[in-house]
N, C-alpha and C. Protein backbone atom coordinates (compact mmCIF):
# COMPACT_ATOMS: atom_id res chain seq x y z
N UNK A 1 119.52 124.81 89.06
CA UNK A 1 120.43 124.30 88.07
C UNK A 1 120.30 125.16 86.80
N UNK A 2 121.53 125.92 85.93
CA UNK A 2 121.45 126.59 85.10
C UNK A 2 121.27 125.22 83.74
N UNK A 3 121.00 126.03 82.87
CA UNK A 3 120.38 125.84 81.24
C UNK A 3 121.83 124.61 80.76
N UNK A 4 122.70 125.46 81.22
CA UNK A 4 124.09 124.09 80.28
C UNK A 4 124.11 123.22 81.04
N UNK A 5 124.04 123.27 82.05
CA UNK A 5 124.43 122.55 83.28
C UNK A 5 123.46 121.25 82.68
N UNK A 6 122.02 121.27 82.68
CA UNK A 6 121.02 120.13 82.76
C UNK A 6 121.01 119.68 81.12
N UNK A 7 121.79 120.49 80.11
CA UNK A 7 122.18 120.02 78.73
C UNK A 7 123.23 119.22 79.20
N UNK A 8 124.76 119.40 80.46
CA UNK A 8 125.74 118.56 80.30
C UNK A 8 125.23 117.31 80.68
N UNK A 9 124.37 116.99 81.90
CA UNK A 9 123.48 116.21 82.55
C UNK A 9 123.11 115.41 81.98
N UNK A 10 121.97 115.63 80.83
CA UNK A 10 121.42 115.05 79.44
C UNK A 10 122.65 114.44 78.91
N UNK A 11 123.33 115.53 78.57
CA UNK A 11 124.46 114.65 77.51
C UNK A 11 125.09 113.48 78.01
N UNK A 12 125.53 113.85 79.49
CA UNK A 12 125.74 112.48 80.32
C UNK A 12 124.99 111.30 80.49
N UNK A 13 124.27 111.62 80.87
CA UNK A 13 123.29 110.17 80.92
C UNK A 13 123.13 109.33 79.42
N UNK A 14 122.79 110.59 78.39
CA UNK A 14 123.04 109.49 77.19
C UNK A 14 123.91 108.93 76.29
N UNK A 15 125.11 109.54 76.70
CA UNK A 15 126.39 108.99 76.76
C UNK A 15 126.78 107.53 77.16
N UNK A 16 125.99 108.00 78.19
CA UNK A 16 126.15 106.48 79.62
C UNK A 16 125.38 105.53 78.62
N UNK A 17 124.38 105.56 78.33
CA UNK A 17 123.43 104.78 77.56
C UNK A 17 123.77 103.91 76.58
N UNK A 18 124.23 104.86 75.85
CA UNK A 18 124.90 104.55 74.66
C UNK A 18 126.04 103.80 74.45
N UNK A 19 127.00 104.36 75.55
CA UNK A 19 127.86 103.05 75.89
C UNK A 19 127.92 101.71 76.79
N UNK A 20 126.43 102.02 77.31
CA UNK A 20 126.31 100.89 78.21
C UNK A 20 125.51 99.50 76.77
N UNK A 21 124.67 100.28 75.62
CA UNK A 21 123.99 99.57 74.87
C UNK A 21 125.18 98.73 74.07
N UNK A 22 125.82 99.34 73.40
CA UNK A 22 127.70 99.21 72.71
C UNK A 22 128.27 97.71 73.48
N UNK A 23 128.41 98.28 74.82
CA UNK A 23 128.73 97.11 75.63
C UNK A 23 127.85 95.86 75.62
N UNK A 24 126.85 96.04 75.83
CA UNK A 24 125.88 94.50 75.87
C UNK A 24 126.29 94.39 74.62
N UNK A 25 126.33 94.46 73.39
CA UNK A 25 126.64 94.28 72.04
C UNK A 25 127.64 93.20 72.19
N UNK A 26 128.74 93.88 72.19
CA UNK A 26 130.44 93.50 72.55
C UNK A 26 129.94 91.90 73.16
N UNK A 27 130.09 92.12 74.69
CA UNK A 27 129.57 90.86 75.36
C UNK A 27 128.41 90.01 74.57
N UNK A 28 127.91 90.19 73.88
CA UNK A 28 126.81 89.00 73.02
C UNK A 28 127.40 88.65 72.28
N UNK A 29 128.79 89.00 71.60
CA UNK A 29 129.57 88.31 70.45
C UNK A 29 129.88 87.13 71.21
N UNK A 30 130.10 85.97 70.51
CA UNK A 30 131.00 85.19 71.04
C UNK A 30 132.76 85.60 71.11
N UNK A 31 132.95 86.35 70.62
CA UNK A 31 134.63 86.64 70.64
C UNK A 31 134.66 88.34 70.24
N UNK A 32 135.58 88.60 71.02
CA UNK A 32 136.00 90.55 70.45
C UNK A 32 137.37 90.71 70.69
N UNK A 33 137.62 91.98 70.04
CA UNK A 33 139.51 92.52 70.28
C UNK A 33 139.13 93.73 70.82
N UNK A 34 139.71 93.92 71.72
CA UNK A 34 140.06 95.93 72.08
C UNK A 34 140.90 96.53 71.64
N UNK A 35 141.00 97.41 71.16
CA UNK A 35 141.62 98.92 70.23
C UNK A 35 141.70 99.93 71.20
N UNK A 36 143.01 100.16 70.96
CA UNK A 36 143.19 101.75 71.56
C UNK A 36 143.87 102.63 71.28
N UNK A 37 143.67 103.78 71.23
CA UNK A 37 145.06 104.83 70.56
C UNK A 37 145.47 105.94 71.18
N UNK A 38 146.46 106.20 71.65
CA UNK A 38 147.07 107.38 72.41
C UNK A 38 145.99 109.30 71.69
N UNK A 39 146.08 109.69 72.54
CA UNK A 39 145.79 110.91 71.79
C UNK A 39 145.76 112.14 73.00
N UNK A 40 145.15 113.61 72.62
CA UNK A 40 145.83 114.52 73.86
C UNK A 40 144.43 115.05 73.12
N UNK A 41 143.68 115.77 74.42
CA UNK A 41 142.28 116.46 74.24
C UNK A 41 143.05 117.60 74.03
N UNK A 42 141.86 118.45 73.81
CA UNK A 42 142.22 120.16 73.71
C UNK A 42 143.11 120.85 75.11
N UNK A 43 142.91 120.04 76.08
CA UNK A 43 143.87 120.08 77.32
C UNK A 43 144.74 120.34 77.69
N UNK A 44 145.61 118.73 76.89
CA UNK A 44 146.71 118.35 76.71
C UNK A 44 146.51 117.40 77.71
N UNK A 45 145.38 116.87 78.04
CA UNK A 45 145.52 115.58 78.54
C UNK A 45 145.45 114.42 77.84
N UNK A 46 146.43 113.56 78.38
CA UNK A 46 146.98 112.46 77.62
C UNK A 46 145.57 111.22 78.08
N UNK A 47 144.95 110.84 77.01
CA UNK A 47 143.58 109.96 76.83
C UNK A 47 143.95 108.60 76.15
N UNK A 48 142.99 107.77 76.30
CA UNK A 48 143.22 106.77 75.02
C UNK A 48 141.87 106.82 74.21
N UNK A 49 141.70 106.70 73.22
CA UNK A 49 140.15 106.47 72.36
C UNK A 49 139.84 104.95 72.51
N UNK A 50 139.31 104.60 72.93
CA UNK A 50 138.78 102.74 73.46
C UNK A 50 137.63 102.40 72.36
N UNK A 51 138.08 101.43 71.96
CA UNK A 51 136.92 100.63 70.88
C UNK A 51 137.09 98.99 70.94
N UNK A 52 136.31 98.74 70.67
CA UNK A 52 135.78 96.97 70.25
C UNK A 52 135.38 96.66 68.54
N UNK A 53 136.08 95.69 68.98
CA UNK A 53 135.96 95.06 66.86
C UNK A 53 135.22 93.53 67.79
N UNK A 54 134.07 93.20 67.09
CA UNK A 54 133.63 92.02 66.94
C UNK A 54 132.50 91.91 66.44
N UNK A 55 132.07 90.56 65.71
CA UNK A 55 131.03 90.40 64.58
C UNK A 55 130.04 90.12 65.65
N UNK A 56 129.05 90.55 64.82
CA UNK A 56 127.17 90.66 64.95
C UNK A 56 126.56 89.97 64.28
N UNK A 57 126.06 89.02 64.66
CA UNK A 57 125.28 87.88 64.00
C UNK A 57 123.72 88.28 64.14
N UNK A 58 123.40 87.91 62.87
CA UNK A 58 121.73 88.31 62.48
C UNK A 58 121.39 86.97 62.29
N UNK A 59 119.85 87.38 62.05
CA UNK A 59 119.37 86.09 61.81
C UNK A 59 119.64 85.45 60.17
N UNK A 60 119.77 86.40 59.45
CA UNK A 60 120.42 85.91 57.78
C UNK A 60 121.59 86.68 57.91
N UNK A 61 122.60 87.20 59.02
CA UNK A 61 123.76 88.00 57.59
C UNK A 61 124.57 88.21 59.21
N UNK A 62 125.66 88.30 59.13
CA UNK A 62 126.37 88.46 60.68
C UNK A 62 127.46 90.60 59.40
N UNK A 63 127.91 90.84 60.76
CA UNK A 63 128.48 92.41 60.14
C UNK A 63 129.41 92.77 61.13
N UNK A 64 130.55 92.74 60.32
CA UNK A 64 132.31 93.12 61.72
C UNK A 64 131.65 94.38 62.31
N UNK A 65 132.16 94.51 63.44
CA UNK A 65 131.59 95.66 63.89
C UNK A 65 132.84 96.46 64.70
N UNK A 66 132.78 97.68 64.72
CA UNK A 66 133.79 98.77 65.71
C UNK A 66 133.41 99.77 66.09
N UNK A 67 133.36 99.24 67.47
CA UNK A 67 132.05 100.34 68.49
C UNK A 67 133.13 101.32 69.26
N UNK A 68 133.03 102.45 69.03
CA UNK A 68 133.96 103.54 70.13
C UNK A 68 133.25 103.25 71.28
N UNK A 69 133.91 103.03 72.29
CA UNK A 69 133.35 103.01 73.85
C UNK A 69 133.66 104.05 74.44
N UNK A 70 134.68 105.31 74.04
CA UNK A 70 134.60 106.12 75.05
C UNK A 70 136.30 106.71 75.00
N UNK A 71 136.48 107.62 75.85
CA UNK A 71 137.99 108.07 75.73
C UNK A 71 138.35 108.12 77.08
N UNK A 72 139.43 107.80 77.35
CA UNK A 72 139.96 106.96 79.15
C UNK A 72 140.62 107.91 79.08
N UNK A 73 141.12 108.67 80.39
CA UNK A 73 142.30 109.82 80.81
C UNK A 73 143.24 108.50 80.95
N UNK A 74 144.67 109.59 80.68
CA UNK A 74 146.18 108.79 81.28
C UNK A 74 146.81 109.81 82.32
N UNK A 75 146.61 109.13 83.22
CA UNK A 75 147.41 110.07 84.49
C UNK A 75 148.90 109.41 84.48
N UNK A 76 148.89 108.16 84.17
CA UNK A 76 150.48 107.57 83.92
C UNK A 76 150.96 107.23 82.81
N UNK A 77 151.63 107.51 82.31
CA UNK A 77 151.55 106.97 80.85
C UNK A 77 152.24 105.88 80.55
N UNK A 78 152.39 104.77 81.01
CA UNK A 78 153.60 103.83 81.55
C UNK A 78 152.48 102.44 81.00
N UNK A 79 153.47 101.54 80.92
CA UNK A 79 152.78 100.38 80.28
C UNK A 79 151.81 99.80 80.66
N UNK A 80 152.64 99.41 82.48
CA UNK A 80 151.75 99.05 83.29
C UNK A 80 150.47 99.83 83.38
N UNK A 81 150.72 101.13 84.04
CA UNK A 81 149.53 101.91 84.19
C UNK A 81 148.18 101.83 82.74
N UNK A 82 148.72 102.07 82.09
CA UNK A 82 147.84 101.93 80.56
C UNK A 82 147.30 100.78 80.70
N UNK A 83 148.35 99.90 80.87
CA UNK A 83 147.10 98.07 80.66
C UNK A 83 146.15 98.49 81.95
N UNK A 84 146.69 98.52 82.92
CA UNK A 84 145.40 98.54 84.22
C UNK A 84 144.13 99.58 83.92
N UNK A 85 144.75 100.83 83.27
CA UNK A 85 143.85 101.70 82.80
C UNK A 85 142.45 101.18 81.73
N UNK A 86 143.38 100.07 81.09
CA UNK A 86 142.24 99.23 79.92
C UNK A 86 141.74 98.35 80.61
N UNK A 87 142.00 97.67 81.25
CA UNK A 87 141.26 96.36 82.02
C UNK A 87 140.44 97.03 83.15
N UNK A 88 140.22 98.21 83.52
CA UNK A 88 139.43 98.38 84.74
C UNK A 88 138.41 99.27 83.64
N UNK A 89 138.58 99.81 82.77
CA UNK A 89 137.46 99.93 81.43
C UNK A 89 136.65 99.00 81.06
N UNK A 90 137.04 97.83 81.28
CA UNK A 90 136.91 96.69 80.37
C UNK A 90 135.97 96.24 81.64
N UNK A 91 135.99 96.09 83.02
CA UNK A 91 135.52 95.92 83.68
C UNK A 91 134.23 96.52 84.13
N UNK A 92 134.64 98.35 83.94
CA UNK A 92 133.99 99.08 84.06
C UNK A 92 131.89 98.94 83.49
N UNK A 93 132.61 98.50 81.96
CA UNK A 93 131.74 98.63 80.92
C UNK A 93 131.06 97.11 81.51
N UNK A 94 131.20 95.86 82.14
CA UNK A 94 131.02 94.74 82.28
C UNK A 94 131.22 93.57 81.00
N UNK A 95 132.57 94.18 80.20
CA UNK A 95 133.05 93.32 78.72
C UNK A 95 134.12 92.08 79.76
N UNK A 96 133.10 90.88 78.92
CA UNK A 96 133.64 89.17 79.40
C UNK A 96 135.32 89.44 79.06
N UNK A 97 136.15 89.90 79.42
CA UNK A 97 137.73 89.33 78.96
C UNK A 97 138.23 88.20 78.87
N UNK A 98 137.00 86.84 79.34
CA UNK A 98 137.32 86.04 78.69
C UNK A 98 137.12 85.37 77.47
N UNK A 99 136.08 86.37 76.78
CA UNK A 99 135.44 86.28 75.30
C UNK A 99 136.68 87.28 74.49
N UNK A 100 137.47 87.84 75.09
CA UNK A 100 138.23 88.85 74.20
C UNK A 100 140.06 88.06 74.35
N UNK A 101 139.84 88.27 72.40
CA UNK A 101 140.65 87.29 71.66
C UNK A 101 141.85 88.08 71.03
N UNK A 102 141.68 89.25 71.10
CA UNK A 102 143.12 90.39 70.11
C UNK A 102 142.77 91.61 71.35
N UNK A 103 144.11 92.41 70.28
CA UNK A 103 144.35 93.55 71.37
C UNK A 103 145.22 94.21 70.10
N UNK A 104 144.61 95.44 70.41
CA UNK A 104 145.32 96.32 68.93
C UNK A 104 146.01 97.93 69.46
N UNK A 105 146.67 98.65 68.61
CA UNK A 105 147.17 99.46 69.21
C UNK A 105 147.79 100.25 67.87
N UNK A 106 147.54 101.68 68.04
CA UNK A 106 148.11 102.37 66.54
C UNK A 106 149.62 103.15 66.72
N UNK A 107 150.61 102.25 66.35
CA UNK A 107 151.85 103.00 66.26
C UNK A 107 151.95 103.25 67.91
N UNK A 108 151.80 102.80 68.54
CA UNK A 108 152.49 102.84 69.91
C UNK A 108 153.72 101.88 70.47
N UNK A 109 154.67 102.46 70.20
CA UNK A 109 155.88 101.44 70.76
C UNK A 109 155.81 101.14 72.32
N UNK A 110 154.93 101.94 73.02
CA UNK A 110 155.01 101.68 74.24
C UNK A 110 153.71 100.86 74.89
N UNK A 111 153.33 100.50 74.06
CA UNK A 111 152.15 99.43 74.05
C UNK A 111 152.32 98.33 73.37
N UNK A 112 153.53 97.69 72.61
CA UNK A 112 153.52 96.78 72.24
C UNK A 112 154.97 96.18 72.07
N UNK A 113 156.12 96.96 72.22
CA UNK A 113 157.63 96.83 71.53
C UNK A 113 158.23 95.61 73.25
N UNK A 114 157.80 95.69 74.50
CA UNK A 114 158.70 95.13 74.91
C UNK A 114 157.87 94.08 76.21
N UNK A 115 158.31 93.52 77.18
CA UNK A 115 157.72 92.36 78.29
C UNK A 115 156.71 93.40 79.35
N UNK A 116 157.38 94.81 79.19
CA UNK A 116 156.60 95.97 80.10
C UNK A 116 155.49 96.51 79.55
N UNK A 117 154.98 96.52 78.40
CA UNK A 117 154.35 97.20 77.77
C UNK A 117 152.68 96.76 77.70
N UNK A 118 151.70 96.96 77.49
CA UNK A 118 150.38 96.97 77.74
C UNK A 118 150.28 95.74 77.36
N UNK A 119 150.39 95.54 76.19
CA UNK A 119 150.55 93.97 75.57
C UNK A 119 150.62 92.83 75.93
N UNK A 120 151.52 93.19 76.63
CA UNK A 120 152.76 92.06 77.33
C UNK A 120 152.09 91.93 78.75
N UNK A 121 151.87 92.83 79.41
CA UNK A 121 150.69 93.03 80.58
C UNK A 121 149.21 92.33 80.82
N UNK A 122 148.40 93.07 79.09
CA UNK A 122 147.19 92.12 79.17
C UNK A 122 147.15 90.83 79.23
N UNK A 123 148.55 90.56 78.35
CA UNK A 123 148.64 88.79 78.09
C UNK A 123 148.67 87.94 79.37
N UNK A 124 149.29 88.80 79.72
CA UNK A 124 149.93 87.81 81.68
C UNK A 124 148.32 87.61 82.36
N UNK A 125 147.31 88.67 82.56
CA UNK A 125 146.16 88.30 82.97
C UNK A 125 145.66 87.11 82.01
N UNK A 126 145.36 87.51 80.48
CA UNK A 126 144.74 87.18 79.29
C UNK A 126 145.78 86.20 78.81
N UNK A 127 145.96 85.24 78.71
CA UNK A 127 147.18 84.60 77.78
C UNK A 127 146.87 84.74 76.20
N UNK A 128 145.16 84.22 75.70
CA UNK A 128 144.49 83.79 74.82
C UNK A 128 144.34 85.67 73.94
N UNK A 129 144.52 86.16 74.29
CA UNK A 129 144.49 88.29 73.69
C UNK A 129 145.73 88.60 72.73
N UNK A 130 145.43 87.32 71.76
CA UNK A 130 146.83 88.08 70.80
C UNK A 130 147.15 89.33 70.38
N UNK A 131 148.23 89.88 69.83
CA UNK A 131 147.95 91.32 69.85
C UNK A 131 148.57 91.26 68.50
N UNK A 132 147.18 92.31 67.39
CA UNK A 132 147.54 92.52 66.14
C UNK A 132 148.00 93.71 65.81
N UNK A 133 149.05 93.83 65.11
CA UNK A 133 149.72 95.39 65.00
C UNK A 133 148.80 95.75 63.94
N UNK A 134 148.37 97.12 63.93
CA UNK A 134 147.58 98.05 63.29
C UNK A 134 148.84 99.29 62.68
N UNK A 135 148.19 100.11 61.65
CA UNK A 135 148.68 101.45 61.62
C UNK A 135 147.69 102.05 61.14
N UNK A 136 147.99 103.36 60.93
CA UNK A 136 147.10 104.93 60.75
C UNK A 136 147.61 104.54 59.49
N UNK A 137 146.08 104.75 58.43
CA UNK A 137 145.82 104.85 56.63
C UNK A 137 146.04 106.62 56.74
């Protein structure tokens, strides 16, 4: 095994780690929202950036929290495909979807504008996953 190769290796595994730690997080809230935002790697492959918003309770002081989980490829870019793309993430990571309460999305009309759209998708599994419109500051 060459020199980058067992650096990509490394980087992998603690990648994995890191989002596997993120995740137990998420799941210990009593309640979370998922975030996601269209974007294109150096590629031009079409990704989403995946994150979780939910509070962290301490023993004196609880703190909102927004954990990046990771960036998902889009081989379809279609409503349907996108929601299934988030829920088998969501699965992936082992996050309760029945502890998850919102669903967010930045400036994507095709994630939120119509009955086809990711939104409208998660809800039909999720009824209780309101979805809060966000934008880019």
């Amino acid at each position: 095994m060459k020199n980058h190769e067992i650096q990509n290796e490394i980087k992998e595994i603690s990648a994995g780690l890191i989002q596997e730690t993120l995740a137990n997080d998420v799941n210990e809230a009593s309640y979370f929202s998922i975030m996601a935002d269209e974007t294109m790697d150096i590629t031009a492959i079409e990704q989403l950036s995946f994150s979780c918003r939910y509070i962290s309770i301490h023993e004196d002081h609880s703190v909102v929290r927004e954990d990046f989980l990771g960036f998902i490829p889009i081989y379809h870019p279609t409503g349907e495909s996108i929601a299934k793309t988030i829920l088998q993430q969501c699965e992936k990571l082992g996050l309760d979807m029945n502890k998850c309460v919102g669903q967010g999305y930045y400036e994507a009309s095709s994630m939120t504008s119509h009955e086809k759209c990711v939104q409208a998708r998660i809800r039909r599994d999720y009824p209780k996953v309101l979805l809060v419109c966000q934008h880019k500051v």
